[in-house]
Protein backbone atom coordinates (compact mmCIF):
# COMPACT_ATOMS: atom_id res chain seq x y z
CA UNK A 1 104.78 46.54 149.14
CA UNK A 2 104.96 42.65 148.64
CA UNK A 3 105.52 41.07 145.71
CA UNK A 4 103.13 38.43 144.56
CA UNK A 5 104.35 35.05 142.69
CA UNK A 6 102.21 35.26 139.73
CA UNK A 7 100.19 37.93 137.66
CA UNK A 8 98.04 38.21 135.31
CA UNK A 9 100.00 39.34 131.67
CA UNK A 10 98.97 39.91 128.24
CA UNK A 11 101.41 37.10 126.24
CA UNK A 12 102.00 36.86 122.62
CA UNK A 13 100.64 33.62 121.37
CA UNK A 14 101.79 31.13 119.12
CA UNK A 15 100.84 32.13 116.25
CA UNK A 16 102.50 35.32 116.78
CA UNK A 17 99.36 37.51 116.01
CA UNK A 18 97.84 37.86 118.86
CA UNK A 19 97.10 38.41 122.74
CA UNK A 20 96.05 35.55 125.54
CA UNK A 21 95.89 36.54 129.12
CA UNK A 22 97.72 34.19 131.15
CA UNK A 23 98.36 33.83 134.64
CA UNK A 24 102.41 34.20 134.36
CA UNK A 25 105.24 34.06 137.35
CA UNK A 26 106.36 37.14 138.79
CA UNK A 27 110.42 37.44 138.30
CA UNK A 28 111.91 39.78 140.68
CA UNK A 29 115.25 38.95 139.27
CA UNK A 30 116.54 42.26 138.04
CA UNK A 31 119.58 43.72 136.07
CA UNK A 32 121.49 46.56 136.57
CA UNK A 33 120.04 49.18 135.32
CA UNK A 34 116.25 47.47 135.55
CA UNK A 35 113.15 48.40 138.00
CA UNK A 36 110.23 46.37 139.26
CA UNK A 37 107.23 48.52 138.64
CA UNK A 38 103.21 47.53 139.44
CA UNK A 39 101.41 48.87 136.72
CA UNK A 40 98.17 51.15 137.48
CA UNK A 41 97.69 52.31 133.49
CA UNK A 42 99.02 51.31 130.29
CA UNK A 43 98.48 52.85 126.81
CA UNK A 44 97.37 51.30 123.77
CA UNK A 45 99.49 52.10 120.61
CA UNK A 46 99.12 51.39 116.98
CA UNK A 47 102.64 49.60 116.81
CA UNK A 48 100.67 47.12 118.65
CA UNK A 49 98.93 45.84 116.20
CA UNK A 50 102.14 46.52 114.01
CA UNK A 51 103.64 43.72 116.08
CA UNK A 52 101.33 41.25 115.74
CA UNK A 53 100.42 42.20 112.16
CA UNK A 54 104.00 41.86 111.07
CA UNK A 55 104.49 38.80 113.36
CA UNK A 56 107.40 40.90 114.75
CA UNK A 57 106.95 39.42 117.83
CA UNK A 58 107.95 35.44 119.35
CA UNK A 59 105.41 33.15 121.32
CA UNK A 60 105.43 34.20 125.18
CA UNK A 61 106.96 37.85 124.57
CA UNK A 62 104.97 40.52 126.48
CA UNK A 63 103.23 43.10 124.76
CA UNK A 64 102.59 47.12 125.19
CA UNK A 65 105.03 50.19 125.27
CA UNK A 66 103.83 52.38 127.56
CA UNK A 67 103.29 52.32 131.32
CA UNK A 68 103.10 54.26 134.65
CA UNK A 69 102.86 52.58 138.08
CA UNK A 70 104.84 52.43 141.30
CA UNK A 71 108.06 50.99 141.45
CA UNK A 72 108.81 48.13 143.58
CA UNK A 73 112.12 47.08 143.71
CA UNK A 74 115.76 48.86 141.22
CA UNK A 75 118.16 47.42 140.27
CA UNK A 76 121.95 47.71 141.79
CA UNK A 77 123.15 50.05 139.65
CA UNK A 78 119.60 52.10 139.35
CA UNK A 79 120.20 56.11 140.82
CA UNK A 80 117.10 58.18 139.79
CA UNK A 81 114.29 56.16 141.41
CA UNK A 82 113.59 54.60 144.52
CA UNK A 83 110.77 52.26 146.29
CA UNK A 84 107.68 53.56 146.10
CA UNK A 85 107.97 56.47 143.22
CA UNK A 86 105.53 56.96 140.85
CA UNK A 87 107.37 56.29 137.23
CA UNK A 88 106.02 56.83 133.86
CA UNK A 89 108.26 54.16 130.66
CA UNK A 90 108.75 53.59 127.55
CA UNK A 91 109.10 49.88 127.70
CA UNK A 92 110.10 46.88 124.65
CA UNK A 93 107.01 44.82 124.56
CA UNK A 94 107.20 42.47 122.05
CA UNK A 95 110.80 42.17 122.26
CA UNK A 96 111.85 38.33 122.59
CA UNK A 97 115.21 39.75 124.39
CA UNK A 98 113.15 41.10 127.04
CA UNK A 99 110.01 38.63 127.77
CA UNK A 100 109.50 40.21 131.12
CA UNK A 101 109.44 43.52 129.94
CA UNK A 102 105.45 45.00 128.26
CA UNK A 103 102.96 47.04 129.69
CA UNK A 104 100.02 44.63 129.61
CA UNK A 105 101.04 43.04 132.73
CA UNK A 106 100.34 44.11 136.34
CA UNK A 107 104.11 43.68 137.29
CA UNK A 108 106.95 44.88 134.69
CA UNK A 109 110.62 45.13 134.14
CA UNK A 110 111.71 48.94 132.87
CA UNK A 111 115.12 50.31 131.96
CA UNK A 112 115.87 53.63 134.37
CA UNK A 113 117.54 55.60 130.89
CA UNK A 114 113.56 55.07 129.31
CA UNK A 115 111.65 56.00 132.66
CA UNK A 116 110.33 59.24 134.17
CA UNK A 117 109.95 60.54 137.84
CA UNK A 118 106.39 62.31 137.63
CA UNK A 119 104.41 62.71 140.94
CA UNK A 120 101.83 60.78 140.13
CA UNK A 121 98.82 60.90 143.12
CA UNK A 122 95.30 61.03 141.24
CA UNK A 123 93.07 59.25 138.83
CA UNK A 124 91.21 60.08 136.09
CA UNK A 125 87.24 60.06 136.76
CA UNK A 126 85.23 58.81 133.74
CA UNK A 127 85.72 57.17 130.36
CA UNK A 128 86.51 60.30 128.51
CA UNK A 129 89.63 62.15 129.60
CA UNK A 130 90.60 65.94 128.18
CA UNK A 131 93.57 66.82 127.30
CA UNK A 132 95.39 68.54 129.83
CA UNK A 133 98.72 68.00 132.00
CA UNK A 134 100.11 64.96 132.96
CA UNK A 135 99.31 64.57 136.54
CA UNK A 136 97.50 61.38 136.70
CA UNK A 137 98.71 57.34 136.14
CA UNK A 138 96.61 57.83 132.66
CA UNK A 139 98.19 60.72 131.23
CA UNK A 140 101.38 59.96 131.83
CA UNK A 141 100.78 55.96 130.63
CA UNK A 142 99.66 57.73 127.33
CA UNK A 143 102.71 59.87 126.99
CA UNK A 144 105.95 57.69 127.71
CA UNK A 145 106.37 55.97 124.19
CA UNK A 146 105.63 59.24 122.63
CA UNK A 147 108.73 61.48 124.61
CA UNK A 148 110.72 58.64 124.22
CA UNK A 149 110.12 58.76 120.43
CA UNK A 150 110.70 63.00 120.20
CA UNK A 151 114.00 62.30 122.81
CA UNK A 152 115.31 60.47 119.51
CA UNK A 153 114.43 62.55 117.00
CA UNK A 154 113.94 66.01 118.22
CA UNK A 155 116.32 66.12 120.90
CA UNK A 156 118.92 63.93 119.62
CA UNK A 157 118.42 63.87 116.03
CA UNK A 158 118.03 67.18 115.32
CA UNK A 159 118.63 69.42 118.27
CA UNK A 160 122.57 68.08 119.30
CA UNK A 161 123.09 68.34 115.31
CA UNK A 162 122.48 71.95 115.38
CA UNK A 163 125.84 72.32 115.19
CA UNK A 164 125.66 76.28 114.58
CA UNK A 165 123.16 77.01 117.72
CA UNK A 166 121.57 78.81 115.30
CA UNK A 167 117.07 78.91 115.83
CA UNK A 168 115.57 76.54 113.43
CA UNK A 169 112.63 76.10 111.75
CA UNK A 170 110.92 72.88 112.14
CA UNK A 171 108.26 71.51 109.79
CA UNK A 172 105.75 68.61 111.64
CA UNK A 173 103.50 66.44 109.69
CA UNK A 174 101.03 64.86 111.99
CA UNK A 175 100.85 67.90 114.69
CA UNK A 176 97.93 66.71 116.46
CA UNK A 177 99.32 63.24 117.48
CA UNK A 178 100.84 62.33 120.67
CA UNK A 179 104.54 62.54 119.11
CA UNK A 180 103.72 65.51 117.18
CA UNK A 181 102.46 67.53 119.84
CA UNK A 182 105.09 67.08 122.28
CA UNK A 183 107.38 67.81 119.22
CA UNK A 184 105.17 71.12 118.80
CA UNK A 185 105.77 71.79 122.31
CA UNK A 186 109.75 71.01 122.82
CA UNK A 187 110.59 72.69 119.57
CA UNK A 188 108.50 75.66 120.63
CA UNK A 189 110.31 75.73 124.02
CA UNK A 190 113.85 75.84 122.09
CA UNK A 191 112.89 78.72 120.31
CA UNK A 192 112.40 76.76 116.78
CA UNK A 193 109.75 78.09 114.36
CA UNK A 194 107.28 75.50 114.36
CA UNK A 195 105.09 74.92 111.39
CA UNK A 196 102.46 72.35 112.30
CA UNK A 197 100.07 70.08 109.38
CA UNK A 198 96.96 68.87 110.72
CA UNK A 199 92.94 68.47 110.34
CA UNK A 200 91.93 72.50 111.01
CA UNK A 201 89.81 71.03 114.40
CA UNK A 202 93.20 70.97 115.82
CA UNK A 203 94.78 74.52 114.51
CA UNK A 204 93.94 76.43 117.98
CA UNK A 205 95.07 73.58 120.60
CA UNK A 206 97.68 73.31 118.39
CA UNK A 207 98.92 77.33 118.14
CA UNK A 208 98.62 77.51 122.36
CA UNK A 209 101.19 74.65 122.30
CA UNK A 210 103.29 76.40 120.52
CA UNK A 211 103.20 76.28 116.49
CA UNK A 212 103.49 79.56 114.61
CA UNK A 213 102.12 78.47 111.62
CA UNK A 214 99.80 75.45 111.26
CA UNK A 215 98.32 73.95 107.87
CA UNK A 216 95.49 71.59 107.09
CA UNK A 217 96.52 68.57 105.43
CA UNK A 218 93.40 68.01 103.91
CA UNK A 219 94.63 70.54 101.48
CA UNK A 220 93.69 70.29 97.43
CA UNK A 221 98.17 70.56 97.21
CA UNK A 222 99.81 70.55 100.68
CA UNK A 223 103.22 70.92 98.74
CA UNK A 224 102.68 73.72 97.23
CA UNK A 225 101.03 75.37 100.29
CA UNK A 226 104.41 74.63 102.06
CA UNK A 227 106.40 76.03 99.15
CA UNK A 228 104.21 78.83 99.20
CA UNK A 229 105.39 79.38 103.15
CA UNK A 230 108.44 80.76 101.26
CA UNK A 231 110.15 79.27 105.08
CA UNK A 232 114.02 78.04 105.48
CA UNK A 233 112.82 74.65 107.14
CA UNK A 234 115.86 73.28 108.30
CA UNK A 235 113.74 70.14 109.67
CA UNK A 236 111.20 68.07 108.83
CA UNK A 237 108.99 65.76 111.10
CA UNK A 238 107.11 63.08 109.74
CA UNK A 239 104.73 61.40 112.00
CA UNK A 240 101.76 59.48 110.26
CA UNK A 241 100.25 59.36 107.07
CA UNK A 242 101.87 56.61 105.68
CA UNK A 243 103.53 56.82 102.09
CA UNK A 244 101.88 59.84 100.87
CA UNK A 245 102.47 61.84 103.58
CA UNK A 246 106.01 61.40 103.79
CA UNK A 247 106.28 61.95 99.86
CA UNK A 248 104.19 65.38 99.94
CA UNK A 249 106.84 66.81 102.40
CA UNK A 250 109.42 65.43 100.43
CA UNK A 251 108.79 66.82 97.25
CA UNK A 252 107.60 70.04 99.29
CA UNK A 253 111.59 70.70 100.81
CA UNK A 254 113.51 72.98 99.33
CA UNK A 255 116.65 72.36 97.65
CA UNK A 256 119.27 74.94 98.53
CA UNK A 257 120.04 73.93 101.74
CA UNK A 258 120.20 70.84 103.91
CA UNK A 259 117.74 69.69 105.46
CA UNK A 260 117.14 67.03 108.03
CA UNK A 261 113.88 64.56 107.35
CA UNK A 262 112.93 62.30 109.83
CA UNK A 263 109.80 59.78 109.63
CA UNK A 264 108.71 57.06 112.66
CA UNK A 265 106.83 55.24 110.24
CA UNK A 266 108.92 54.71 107.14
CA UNK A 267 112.54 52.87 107.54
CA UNK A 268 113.78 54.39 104.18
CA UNK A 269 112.67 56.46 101.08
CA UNK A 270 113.07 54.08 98.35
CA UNK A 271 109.77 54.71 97.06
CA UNK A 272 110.50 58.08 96.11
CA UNK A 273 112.25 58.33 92.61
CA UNK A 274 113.29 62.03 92.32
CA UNK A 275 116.02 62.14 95.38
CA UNK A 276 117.40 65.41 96.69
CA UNK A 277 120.96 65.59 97.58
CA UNK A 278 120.35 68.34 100.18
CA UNK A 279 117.88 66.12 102.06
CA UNK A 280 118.95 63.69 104.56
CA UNK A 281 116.94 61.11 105.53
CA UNK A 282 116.37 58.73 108.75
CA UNK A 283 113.64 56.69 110.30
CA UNK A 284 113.20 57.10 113.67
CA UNK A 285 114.35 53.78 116.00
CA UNK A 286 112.64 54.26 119.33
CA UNK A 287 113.11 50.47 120.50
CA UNK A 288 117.09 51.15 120.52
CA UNK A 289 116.92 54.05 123.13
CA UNK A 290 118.71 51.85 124.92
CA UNK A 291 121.69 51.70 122.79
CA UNK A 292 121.68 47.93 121.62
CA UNK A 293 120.57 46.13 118.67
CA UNK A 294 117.17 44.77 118.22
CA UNK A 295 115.93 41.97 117.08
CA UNK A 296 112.28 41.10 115.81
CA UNK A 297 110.10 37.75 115.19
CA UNK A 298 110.40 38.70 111.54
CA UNK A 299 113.83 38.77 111.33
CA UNK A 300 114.39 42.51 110.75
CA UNK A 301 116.93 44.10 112.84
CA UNK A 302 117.60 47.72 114.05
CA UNK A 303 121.04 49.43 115.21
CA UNK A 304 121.24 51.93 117.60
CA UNK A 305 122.49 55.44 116.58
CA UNK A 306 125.73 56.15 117.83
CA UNK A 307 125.38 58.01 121.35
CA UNK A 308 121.99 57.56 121.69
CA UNK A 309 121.50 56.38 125.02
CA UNK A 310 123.55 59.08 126.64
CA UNK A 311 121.46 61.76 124.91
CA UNK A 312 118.26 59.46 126.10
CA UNK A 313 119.29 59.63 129.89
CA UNK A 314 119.71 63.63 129.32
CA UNK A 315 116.51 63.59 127.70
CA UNK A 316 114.44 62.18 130.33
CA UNK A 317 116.05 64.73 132.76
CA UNK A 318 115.20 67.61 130.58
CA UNK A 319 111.70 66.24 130.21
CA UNK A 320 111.28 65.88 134.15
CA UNK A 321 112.29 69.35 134.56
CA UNK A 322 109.48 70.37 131.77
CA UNK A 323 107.28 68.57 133.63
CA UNK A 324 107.54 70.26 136.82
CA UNK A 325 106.99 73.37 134.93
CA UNK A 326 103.23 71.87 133.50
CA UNK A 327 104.41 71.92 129.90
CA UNK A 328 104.44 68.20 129.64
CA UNK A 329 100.73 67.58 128.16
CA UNK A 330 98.74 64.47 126.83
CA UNK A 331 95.78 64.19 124.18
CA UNK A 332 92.20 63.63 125.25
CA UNK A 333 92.18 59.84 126.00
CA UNK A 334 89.47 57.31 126.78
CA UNK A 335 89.63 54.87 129.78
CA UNK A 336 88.87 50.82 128.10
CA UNK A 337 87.26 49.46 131.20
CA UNK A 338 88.12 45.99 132.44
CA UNK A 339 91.60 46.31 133.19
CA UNK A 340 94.12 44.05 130.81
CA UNK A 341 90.32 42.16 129.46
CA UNK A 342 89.81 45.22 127.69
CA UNK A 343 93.18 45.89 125.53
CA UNK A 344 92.19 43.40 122.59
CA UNK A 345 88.78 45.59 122.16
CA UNK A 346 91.14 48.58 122.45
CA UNK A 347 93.68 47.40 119.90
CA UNK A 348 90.20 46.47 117.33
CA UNK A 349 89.08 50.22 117.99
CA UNK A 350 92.75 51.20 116.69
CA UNK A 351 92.33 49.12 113.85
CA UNK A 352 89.45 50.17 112.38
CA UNK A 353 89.40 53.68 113.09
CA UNK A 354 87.14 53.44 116.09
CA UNK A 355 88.88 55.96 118.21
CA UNK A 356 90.31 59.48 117.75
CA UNK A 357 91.35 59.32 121.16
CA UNK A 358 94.23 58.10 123.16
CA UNK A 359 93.53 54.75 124.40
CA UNK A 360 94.12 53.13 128.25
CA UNK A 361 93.60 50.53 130.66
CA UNK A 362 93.69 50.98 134.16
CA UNK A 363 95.67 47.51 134.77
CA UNK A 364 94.85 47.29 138.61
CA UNK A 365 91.52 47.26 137.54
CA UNK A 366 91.46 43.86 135.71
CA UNK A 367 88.75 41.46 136.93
């Protein structure tokens, strides 16, 4: 497959708060460890709009974290992948150290440690998608960000810390996202208890993926249901829900044992007053899976954890394997139509509450 000169991209404007398509050059320079991929689908994501809320990102970065395509061209040092594979990333739009890199382009640069082989031969037919397994470019460009994110919590975070071997039981806040249902899932597969919050519509999907006990959080005292549980939760999960959420199953841990609390919203705990000693927190840091500092527009900065991006390049294996064995699965999504046009209506839908669903593009569709 050729590669063109130019594309259309999504770029980060001036301003630093929002999206322009542009007609952009193509670089087919690569590094190492980087492959050319033409993107069929990209997902929208709420840390999106964190971006250009925040003004995290710079003036010409690209933007979007999640895409699945065909990959055009790897780089020397690139083993897992070759030309014309189907590939599913996790990608660092919005990163000014990587300009070429976003999902809301039709060409992108990915890193091998943050992509997955998946056979990828079929489309989705219709603007509503069930939730099923990831077989098609839209699934699996719904999915990347959100096994990247449980490959640094669940897997490395928690699981290689398990220092005993010993089953766990694992509490998840926010069971019926993305993240926290492929955390329901991998924990499950482990052998982990899994105790699973979420709105009661979900409590079936979410017991067939795995959970052994699920709660609703619309609960008159989630806390004290969970303390009522009478479990030894040796982990908790935090994915959404903002302050209140992560204080509830704070103040709902236990305090004689230690426990592992991790949140990918909430860098620290500083809000909460009453600390535990027994409760160790940490704030999942998905945009250093692979292993280096970053950098935003703002000014804040992230390290790496130590040894991340060798458990990150076992991860995606482990996933890959789970996949061929169908137990890799993605939310009901809805298909934006109009290709890259249609990503600033998607990001307004994700901003106002207009969708429940998982949100795509198909990229090779834009006009």
């Amino acid at each position: 497959m050729s590669i063109p000169e130019t594309q259309k991209a999504l770029k980060v404007t001036k301003d630093q708060q929002h999206l322009e398509l542009k007609t952009v050059a193509v670089n087919p320079t690569l590094g190492p460890y980087e492959i050319l991929v033409k993107v069929i689908a990209a997902g929208i994501n709420h840390v999106d709009n964190y971006f250009l809320d925040g003004k995290w990102s710079t003036e010409g970065t690209g933007s979007g974290i999640t895409a699945s395509g065909i990959v055009l061209r790897i780089g020397e040092n690139v083993t897992r992948f070759k030309e014309g594979d189907t590939i599913a990333s996790f990608q660092f739009g919005s990163d000014e150290n990587n300009k070429d890199h976003g999902a809301y382009q039709e060409y992108t640069k990915v890193l091998e440690s943050n992509s997955f082989k998946f056979p990828l031969t079929t489309f989705e037919d219709g603007d509503i998608v069930p939730s099923g397994t990831v077989t098609t470019f839209e699934k699996a460009a719904s999915v990347a960000a959100s096994l990247i994110t449980v490959g640094i919590s669940i897997y490395h975070q928690f699981e290689l810390a398990n220092k005993d071997n010993n089953k766990k039981t694992i509490l998840i806040y926010g069971g019926s996202t993305s993240v926290g249902e492929l955390a329901v899932i991998y924990s499950h597969y482990i052998g982990w208890k899994v105790i699973a919050i979420a709105s009661s519509k979900h409590h079936e999907r979410l017991k067939n993926l795995g959970a052994d006990i699920v709660i609703d959080y619309h609960s008159d005292d989630l806390t004290q249901d969970i303390k009522n549980l009478g479990q030894d939760i040796d982990f908790a999960y935090v994915t959404t829900g903002g302050q209140q959420a992560l204080k509830q199953i704070y103040d709902s841990l236990p305090s004689d044992r230690e426990i592992k609390l991790e949140s990918i919203e909430y860098p620290n705990i500083d809000f909460i007053q009453d600390k535990k000693s027994n409760v160790k927190f940490s704030f999942t840091r998905a945009f250093t899976s692979h292993g280096q500092r970053i950098k935003y527009g703002n000014g804040w900065e992230n390290d790496p954890y130590p040894g991340i991006l060798e458990s990150i390049k076992k991860w995606v294996l482990i996933v890959e394997d789970l996949h061929k064995k169908g137990l890799i699965q993605a939310r009901e999504e809805r298909i934006i139509p109009d290709g890259l046009n249609g990503v600033n209506y998607g990001l307004n839908l994700l901003k106002t509450g207009g969708a429940v669903e998982r949100l795509v593009v198909r990229v090779d569709k834009t006009a």
